[in-house]
PDB file of N, CA and C in Angstrom:
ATOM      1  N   UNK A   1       0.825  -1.194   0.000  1.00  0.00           N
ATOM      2  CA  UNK A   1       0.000   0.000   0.000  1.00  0.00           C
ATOM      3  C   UNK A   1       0.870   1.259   0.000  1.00  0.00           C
ATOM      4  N   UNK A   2       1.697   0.825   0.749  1.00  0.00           N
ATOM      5  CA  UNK A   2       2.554   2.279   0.969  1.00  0.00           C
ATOM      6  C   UNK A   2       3.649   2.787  -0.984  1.00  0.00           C
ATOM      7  N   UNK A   3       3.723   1.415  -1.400  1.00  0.00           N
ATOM      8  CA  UNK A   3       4.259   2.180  -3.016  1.00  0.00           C
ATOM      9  C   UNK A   3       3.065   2.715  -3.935  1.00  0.00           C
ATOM     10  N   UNK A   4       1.611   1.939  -3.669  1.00  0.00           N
ATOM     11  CA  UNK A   4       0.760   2.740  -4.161  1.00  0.00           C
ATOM     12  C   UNK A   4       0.668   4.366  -4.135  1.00  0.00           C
ATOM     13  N   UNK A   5       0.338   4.797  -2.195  1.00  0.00           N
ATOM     14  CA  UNK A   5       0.714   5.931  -1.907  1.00  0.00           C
ATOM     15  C   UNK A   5       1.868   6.756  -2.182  1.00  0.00           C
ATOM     16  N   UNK A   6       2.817   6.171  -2.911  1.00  0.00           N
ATOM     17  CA  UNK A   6       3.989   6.659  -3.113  1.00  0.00           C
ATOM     18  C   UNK A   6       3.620   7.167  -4.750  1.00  0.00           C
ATOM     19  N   UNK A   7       3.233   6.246  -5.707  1.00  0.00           N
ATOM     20  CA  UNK A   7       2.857   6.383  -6.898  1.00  0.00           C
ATOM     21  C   UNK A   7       2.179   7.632  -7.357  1.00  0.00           C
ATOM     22  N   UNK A   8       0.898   7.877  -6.360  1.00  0.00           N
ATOM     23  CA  UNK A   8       0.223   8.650  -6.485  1.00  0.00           C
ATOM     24  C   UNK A   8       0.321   9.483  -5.772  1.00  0.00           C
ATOM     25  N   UNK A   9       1.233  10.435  -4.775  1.00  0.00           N
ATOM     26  CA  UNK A   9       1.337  11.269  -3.908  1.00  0.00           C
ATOM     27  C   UNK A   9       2.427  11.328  -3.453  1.00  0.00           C
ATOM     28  N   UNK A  10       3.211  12.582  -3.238  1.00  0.00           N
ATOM     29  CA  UNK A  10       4.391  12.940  -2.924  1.00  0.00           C
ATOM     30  C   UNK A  10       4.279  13.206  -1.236  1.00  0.00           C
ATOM     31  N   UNK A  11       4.456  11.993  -0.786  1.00  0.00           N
ATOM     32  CA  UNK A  11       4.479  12.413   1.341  1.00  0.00           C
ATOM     33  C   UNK A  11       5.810  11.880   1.573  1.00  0.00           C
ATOM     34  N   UNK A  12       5.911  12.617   2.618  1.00  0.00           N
ATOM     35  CA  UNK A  12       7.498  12.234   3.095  1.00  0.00           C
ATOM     36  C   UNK A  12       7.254  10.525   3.699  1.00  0.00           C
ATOM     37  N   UNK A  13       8.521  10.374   4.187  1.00  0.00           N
ATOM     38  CA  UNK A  13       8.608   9.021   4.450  1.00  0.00           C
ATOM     39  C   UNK A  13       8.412   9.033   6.320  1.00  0.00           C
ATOM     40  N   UNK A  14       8.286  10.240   6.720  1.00  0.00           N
ATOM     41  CA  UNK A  14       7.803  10.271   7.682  1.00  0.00           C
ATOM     42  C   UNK A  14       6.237  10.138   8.183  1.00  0.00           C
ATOM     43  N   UNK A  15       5.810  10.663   7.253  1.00  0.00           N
ATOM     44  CA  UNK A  15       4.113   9.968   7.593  1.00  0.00           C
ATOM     45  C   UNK A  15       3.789   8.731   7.335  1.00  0.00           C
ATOM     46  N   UNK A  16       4.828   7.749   6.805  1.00  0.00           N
ATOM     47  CA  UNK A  16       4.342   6.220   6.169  1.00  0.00           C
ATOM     48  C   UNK A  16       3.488   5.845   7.477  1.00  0.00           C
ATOM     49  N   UNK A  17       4.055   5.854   8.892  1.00  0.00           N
ATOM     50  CA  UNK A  17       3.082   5.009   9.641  1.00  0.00           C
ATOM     51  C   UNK A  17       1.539   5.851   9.820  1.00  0.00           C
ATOM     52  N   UNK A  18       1.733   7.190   9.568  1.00  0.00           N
ATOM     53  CA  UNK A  18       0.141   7.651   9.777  1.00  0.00           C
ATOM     54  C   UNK A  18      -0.482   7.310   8.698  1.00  0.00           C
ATOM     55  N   UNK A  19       0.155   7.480   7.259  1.00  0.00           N
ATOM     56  CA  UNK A  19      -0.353   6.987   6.182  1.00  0.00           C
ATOM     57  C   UNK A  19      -1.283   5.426   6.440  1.00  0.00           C
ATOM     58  N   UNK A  20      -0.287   4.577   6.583  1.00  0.00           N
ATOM     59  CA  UNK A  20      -0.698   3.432   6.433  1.00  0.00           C
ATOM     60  C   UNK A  20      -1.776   2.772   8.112  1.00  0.00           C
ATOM     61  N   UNK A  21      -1.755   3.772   8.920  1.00  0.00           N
ATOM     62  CA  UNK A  21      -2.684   3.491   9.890  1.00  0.00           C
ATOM     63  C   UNK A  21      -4.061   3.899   9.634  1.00  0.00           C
ATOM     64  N   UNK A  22      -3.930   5.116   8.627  1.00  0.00           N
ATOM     65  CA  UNK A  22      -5.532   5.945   8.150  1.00  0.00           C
ATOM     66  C   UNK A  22      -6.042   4.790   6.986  1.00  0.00           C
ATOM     67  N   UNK A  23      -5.207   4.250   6.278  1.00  0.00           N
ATOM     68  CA  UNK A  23      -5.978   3.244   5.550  1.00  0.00           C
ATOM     69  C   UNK A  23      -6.411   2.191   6.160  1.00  0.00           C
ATOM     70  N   UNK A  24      -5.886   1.900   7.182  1.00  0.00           N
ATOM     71  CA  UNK A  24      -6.001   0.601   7.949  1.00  0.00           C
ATOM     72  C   UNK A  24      -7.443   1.414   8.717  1.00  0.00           C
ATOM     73  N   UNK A  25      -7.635   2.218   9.535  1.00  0.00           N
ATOM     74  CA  UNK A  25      -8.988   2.872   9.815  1.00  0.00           C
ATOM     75  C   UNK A  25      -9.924   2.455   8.196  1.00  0.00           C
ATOM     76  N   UNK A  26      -9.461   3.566   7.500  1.00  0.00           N
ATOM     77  CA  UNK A  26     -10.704   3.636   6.739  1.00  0.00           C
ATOM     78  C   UNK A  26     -11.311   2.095   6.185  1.00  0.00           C
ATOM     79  N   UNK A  27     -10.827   1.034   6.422  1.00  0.00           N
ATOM     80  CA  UNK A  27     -10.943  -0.223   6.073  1.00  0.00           C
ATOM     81  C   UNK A  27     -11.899  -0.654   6.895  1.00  0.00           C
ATOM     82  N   UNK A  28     -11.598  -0.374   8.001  1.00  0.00           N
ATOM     83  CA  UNK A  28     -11.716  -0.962   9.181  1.00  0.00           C
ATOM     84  C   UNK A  28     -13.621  -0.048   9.385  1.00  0.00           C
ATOM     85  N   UNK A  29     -13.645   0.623   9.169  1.00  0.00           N
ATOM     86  CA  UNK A  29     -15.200   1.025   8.505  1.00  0.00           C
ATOM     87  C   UNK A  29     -15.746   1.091   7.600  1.00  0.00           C
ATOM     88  N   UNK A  30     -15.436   1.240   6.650  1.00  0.00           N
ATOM     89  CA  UNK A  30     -15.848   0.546   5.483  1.00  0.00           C
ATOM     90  C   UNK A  30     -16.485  -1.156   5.564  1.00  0.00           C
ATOM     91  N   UNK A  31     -15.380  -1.984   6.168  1.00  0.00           N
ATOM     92  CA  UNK A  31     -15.879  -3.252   6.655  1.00  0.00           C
ATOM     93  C   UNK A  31     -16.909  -3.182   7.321  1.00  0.00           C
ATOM     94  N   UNK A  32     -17.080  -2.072   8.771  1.00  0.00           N
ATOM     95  CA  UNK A  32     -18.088  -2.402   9.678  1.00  0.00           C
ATOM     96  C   UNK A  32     -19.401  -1.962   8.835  1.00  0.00           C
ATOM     97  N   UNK A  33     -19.534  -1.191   7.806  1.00  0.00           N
ATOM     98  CA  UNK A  33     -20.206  -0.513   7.227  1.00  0.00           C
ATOM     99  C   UNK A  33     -21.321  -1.714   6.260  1.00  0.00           C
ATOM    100  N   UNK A  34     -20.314  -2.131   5.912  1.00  0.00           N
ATOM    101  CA  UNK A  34     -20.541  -2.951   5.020  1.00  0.00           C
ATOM    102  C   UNK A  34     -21.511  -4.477   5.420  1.00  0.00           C
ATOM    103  N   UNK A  35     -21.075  -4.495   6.651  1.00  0.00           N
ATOM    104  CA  UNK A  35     -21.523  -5.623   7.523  1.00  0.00           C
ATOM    105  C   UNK A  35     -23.174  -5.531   7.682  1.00  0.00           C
ATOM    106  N   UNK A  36     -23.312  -4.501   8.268  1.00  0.00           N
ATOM    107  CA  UNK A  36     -24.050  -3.579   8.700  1.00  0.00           C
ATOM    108  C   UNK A  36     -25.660  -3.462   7.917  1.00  0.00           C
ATOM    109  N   UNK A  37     -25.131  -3.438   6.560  1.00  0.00           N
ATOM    110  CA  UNK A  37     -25.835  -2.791   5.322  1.00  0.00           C
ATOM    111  C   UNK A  37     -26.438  -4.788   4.911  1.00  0.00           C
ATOM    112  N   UNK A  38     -25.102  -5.260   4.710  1.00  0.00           N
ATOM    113  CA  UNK A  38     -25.391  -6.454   3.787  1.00  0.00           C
ATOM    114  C   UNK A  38     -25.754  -7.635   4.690  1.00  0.00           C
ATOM    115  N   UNK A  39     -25.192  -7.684   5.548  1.00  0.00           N
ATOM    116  CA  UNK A  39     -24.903  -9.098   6.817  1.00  0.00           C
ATOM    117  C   UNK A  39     -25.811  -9.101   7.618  1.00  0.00           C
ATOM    118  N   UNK A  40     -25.700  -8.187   9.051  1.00  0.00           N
ATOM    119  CA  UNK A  40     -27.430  -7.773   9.947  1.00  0.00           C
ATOM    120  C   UNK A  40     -28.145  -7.351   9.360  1.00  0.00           C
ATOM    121  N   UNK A  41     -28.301  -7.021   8.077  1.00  0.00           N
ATOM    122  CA  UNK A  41     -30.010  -6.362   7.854  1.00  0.00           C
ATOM    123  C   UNK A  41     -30.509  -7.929   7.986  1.00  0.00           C
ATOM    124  N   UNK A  42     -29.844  -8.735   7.420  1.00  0.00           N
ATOM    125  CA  UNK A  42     -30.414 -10.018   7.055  1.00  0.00           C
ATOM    126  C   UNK A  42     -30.633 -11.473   8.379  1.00  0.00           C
ATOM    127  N   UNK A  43     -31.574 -12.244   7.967  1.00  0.00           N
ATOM    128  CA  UNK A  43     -31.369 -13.234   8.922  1.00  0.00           C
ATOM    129  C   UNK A  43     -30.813 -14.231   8.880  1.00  0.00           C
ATOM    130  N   UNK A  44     -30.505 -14.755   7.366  1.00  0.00           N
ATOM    131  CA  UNK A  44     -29.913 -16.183   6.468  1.00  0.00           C
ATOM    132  C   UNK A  44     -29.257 -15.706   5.198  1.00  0.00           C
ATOM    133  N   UNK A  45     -28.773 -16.864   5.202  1.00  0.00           N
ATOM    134  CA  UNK A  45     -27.593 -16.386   3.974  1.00  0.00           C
ATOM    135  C   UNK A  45     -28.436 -16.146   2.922  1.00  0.00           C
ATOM    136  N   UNK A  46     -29.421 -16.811   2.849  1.00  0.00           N
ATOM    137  CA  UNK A  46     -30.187 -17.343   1.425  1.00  0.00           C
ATOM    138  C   UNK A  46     -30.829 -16.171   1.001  1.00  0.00           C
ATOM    139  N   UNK A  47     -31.143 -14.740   2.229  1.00  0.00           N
ATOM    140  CA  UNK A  47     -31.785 -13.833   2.039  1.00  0.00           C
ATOM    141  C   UNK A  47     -30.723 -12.779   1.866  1.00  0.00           C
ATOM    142  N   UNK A  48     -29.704 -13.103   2.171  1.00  0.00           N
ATOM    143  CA  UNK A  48     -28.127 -11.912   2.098  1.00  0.00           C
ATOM    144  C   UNK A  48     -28.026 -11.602   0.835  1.00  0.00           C
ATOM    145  N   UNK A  49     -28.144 -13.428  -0.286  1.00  0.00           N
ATOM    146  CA  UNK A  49     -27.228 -13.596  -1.414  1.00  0.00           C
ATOM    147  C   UNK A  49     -28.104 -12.846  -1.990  1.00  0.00           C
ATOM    148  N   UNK A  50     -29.687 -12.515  -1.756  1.00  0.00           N
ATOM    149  CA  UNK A  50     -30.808 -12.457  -2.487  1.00  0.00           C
ATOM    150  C   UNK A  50     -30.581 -10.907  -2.559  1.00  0.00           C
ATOM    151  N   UNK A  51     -29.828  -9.890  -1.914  1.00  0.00           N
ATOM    152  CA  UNK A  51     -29.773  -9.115  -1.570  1.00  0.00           C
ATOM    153  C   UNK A  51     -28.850  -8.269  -1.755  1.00  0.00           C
ATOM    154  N   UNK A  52     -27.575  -9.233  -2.123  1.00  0.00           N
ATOM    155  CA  UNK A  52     -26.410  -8.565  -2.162  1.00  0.00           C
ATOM    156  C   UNK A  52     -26.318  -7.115  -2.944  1.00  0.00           C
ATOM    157  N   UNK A  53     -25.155  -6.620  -3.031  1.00  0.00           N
ATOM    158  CA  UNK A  53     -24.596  -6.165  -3.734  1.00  0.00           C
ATOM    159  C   UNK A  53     -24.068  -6.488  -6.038  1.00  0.00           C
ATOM    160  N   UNK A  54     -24.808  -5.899  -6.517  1.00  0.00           N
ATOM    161  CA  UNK A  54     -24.792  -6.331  -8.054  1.00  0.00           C
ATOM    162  C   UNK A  54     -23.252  -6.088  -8.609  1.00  0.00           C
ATOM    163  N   UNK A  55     -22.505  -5.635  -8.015  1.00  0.00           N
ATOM    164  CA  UNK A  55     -21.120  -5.459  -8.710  1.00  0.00           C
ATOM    165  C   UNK A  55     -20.167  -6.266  -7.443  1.00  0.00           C
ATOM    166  N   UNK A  56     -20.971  -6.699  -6.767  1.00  0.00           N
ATOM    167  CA  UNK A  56     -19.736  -8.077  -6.026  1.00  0.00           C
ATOM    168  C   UNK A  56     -20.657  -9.216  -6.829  1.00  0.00           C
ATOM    169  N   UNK A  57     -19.646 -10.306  -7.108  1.00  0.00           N
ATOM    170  CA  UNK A  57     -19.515 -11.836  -7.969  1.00  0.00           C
ATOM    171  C   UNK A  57     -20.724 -12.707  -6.427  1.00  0.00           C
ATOM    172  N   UNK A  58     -21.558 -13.670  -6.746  1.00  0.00           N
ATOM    173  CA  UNK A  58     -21.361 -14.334  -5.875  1.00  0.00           C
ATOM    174  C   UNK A  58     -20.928 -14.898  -5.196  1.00  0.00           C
ATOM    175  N   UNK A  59     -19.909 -15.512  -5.894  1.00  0.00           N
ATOM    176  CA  UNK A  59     -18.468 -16.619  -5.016  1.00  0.00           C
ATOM    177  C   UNK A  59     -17.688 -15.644  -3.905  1.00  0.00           C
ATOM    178  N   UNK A  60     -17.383 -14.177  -4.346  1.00  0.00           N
ATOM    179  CA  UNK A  60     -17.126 -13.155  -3.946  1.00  0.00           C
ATOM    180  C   UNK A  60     -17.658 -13.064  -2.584  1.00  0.00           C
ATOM    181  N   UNK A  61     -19.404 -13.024  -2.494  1.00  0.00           N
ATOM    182  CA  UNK A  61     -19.943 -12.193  -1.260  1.00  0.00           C
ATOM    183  C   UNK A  61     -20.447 -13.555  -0.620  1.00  0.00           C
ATOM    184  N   UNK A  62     -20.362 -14.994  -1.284  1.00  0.00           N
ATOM    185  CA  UNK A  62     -20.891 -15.801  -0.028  1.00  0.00           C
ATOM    186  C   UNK A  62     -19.568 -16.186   0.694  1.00  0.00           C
TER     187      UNK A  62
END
């Protein structure tokens, strides 16, 4: 992640650990987010898959 951020943005090499801790956050909600939306709304898988998301694969989201 951090040569990505490097690719696309000129930060010193002193922010690598804040860098790479804010992605590790923003993940880290995004996931809960995601849970949230697709996983507890639901009661069974069978009603999740029915439900999912159209640009995640099935094999993907079960």
């Amino acid at each position: 992640m951090w040569e990505y951020v490097l690719e696309k943005y000129d930060v010193p090499y002193a922010a690598k650990t804040w860098v790479l801790k804010a992605i590790g956050n923003a993940y880290k909600v995004h996931k809960c987010r995601f849970k949230k939306k697709h996983f507890y709304a639901y009661k069974d898988n069978k009603t999740r898959l029915m439900n999912r998301p159209k640009n995640i694969p099935v094999d993907d989201f079960s």
